[in-house]
N, C-alpha and C. Protein backbone atom coordinates (compact mmCIF):
# COMPACT_ATOMS: atom_id res chain seq x y z
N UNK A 1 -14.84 6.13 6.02
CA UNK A 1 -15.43 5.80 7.29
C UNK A 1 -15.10 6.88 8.32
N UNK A 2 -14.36 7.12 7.93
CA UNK A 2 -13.59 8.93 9.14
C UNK A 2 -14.52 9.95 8.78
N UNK A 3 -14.74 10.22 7.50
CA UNK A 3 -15.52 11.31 7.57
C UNK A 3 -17.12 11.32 8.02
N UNK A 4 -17.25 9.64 7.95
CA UNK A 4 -18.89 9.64 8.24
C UNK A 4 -18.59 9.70 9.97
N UNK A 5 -17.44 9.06 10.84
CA UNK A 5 -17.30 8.92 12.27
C UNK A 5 -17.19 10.77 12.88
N UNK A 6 -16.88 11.66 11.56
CA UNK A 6 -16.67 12.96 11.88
C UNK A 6 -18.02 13.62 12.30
N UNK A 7 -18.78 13.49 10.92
CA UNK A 7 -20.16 13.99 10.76
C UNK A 7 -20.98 13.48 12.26
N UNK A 8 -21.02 12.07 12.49
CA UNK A 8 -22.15 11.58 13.54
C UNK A 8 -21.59 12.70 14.77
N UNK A 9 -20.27 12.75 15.09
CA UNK A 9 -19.41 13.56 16.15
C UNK A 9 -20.04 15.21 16.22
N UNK A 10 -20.00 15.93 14.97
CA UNK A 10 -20.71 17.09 14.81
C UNK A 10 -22.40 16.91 15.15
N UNK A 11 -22.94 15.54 14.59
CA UNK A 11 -24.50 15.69 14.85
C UNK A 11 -24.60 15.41 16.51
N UNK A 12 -23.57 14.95 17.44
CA UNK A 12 -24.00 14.64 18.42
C UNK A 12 -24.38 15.67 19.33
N UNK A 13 -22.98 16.82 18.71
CA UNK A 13 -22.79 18.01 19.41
C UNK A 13 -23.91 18.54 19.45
N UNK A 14 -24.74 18.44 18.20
CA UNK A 14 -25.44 19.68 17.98
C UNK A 14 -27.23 18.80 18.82
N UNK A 15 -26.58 18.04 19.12
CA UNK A 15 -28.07 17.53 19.30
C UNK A 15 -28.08 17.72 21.00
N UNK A 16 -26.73 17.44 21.53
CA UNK A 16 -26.33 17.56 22.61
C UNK A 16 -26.59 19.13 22.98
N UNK A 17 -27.00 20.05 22.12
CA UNK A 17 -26.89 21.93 22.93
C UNK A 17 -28.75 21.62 22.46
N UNK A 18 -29.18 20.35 22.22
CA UNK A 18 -30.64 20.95 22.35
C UNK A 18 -31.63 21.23 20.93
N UNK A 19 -30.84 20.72 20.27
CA UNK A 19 -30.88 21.04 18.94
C UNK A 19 -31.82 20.12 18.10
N UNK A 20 -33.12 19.62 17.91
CA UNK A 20 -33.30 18.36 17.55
C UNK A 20 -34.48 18.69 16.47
N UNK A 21 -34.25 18.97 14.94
CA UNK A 21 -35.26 19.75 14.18
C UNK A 21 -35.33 18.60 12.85
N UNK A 22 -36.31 18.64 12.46
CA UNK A 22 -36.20 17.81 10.87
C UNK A 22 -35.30 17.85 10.24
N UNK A 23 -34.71 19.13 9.95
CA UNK A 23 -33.48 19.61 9.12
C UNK A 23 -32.03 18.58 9.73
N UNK A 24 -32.26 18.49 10.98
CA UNK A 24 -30.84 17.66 11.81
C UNK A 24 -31.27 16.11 11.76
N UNK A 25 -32.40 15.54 11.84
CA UNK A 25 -33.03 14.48 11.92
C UNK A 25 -32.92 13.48 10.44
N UNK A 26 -33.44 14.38 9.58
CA UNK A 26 -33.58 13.23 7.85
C UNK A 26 -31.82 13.21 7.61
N UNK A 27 -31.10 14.39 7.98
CA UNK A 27 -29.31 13.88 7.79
C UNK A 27 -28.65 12.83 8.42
N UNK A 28 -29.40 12.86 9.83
CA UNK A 28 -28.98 11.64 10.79
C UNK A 28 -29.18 10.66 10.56
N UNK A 29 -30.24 10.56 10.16
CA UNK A 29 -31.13 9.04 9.89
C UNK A 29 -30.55 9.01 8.21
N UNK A 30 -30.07 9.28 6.64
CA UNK A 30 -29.44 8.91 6.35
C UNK A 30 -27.99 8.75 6.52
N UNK A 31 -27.23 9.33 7.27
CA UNK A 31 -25.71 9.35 7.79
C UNK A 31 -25.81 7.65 8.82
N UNK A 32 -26.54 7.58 9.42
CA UNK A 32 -26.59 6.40 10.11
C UNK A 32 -27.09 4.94 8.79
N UNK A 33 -27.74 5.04 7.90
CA UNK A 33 -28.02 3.77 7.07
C UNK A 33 -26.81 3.94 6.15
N UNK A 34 -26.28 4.89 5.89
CA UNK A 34 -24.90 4.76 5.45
C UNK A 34 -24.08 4.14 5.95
N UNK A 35 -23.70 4.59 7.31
CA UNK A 35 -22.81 3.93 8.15
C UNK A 35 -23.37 2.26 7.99
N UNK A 36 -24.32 2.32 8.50
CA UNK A 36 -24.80 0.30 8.13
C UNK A 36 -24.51 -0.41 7.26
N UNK A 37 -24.50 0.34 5.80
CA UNK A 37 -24.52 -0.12 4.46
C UNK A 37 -22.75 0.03 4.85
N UNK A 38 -22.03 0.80 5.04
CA UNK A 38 -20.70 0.25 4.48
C UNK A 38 -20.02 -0.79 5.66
N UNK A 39 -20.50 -0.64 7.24
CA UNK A 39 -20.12 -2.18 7.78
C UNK A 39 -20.22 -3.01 7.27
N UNK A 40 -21.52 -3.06 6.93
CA UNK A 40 -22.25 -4.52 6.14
C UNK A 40 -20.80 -4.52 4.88
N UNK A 41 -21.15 -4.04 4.14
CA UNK A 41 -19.64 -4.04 2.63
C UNK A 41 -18.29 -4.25 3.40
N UNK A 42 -18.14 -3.76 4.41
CA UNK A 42 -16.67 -3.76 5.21
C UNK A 42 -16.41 -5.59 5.60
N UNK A 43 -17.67 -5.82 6.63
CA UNK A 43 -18.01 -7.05 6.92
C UNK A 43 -17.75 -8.48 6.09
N UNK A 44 -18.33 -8.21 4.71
CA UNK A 44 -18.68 -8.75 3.79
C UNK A 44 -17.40 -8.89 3.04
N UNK A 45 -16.69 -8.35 2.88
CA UNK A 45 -15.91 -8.34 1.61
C UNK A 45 -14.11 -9.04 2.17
N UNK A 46 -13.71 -9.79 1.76
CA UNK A 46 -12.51 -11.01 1.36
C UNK A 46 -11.37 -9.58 2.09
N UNK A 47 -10.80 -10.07 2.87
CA UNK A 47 -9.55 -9.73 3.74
C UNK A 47 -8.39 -9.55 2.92
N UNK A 48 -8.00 -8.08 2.46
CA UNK A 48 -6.82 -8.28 1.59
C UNK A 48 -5.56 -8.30 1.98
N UNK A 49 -5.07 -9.34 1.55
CA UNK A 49 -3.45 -9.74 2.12
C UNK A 49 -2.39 -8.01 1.82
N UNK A 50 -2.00 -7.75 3.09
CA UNK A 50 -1.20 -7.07 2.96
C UNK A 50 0.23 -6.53 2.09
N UNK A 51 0.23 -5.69 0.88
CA UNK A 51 1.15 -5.89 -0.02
C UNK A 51 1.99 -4.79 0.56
N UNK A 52 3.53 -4.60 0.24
CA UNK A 52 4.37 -3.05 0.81
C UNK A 52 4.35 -2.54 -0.78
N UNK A 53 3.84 -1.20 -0.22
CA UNK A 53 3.76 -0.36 -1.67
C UNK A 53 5.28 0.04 -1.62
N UNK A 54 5.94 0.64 -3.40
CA UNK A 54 7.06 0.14 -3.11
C UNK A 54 7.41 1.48 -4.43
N UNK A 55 8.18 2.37 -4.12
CA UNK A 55 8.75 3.67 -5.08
C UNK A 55 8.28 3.34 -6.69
N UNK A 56 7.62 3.69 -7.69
CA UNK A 56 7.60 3.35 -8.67
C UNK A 56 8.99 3.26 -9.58
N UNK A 57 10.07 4.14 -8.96
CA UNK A 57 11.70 4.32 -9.26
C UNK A 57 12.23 3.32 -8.61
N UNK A 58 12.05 2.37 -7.56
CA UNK A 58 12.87 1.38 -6.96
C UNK A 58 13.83 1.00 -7.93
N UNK A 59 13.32 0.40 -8.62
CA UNK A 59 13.63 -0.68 -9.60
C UNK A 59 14.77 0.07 -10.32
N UNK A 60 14.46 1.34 -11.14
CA UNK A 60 15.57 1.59 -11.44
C UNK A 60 17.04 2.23 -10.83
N UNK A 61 16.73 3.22 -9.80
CA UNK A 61 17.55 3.01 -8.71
C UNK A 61 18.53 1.74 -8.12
N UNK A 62 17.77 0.87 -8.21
CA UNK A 62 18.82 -0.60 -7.96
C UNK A 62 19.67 -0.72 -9.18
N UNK A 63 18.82 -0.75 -10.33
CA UNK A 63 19.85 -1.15 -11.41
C UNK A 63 20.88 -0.08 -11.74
N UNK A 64 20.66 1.09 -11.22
CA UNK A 64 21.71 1.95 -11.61
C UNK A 64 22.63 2.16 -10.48
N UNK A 65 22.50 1.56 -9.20
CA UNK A 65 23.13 1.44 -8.10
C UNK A 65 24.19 -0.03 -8.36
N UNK A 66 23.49 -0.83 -8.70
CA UNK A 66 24.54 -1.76 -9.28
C UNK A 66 24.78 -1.70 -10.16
N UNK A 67 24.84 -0.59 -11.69
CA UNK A 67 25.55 -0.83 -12.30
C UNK A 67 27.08 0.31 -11.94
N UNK A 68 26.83 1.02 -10.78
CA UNK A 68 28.07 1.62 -10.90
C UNK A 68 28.90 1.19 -9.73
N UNK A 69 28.09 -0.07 -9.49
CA UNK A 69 28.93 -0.82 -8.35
C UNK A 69 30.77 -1.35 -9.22
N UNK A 70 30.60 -2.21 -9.71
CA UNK A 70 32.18 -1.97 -10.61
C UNK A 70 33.23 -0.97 -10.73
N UNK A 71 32.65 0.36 -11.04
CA UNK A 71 33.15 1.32 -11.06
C UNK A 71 33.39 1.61 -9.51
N UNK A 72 33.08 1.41 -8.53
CA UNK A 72 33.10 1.87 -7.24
C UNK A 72 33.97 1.01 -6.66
N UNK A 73 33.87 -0.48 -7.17
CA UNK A 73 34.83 -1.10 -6.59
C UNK A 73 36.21 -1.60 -7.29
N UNK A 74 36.69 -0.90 -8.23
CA UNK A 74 38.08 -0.97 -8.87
C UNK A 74 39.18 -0.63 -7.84
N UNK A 75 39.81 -1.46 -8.65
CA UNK A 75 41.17 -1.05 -7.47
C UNK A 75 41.51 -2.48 -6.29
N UNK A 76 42.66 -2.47 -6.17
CA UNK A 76 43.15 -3.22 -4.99
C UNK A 76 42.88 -3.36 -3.46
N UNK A 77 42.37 -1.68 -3.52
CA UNK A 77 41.91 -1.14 -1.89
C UNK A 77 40.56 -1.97 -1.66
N UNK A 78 39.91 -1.99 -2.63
CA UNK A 78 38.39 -1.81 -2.80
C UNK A 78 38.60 -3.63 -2.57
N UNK A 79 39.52 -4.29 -3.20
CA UNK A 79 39.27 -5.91 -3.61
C UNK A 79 38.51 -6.72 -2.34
N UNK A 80 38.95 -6.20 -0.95
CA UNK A 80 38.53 -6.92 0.06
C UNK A 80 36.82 -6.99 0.42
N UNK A 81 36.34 -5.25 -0.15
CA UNK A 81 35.19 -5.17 0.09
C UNK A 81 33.94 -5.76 -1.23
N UNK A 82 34.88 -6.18 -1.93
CA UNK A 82 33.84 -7.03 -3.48
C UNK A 82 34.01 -8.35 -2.94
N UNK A 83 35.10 -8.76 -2.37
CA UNK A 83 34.96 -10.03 -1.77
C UNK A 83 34.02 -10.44 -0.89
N UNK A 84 34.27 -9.44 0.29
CA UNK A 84 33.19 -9.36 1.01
C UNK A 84 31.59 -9.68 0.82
N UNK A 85 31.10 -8.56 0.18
CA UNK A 85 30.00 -8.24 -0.84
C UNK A 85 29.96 -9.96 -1.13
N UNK A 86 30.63 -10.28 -2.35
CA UNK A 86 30.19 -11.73 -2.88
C UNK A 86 29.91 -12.84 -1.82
N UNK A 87 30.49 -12.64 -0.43
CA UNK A 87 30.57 -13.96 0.14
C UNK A 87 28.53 -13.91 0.60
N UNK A 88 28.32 -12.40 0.81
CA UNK A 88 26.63 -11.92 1.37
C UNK A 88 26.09 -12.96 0.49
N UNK A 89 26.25 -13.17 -1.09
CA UNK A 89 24.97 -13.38 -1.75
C UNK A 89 25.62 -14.37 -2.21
N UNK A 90 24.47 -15.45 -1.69
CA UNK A 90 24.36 -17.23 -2.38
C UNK A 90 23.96 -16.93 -4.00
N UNK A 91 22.68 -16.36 -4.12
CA UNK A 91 22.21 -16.27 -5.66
C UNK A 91 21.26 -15.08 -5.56
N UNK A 92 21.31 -15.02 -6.98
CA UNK A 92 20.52 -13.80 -7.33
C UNK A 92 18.68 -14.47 -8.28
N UNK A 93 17.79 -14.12 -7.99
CA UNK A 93 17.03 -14.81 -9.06
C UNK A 93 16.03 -13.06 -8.93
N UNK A 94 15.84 -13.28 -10.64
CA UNK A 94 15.22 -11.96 -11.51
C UNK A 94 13.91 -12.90 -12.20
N UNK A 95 12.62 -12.37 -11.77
CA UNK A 95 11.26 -12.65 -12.25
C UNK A 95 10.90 -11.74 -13.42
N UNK A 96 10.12 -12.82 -13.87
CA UNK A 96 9.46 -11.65 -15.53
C UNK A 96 8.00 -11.39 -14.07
N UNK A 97 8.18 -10.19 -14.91
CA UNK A 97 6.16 -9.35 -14.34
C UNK A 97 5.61 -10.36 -14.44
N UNK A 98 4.24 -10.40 -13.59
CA UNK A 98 3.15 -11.17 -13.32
C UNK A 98 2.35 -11.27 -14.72
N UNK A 99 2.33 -9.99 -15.41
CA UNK A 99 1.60 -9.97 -16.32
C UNK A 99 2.28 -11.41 -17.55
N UNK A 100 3.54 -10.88 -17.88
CA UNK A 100 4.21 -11.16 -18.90
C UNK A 100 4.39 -13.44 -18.38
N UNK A 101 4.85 -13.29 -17.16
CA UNK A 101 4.32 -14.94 -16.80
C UNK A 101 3.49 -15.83 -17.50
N UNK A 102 2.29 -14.84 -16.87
CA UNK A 102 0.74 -15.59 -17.33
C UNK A 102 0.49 -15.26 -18.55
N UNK A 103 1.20 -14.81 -19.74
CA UNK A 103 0.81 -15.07 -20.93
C UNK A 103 2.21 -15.70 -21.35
N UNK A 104 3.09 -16.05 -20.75
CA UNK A 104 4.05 -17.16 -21.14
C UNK A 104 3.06 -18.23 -21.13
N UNK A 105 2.46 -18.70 -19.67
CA UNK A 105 1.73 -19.75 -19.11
C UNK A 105 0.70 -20.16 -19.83
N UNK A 106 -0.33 -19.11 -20.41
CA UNK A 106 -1.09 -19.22 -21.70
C UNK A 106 -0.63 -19.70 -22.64
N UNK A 107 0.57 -19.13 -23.34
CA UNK A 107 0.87 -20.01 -24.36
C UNK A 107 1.08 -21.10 -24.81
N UNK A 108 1.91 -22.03 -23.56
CA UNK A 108 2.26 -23.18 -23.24
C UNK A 108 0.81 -23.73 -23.41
């Protein structure tokens, strides 16, 4: 939609120094039923719920961040801050993929 809001911006200019020839005219007049056709599709089409795109590495990054959490917190010095840490988290809960769910759910 930017590049078609670019193009009308360039045709205005040029129409604006005086400029007004067939060659500038059949581009305008399809650049403008374009623009219609994708409001209309813009208009038309189901509001998608906002998802946060999310590192394709997240995931393992965490697990390798907690697994050298142990190692980081050995020791007596460290004991107050694992305590700590544990009191943060009530529970932990780990989901199977969406995919792998719904063919649990199938099976059943």
């Amino acid at each position: 939609m930017d590049g078609i809001s670019r193009k009308f911006d360039n045709f205005i200019k040029v129409i604006a120094a005086g400029v007004r020839t067939s060659s500038v005219q059949g581009p305008l007049d399809e650049l403008t039923q374009r623009q219609k056709d994708l409001e209309a599709k813009l208009a038309g089409a189901p509001e998608q719920p906002w998802v946060p795109r999310l590192h394709p590495r997240l995931c393992a990054l965490c697990q390798q961040r907690v697994d050298q959490l142990p190692k980081r917190l050995e020791g007596e010095a460290n004991r107050e801050v694992l305590e700590a840490a544990r009191a943060l988290i009530d529970q932990a809960k780990i989901h199977p993929p969406v995919a792998l769910a719904a063919e649990r759910l199938a099976s059943n």
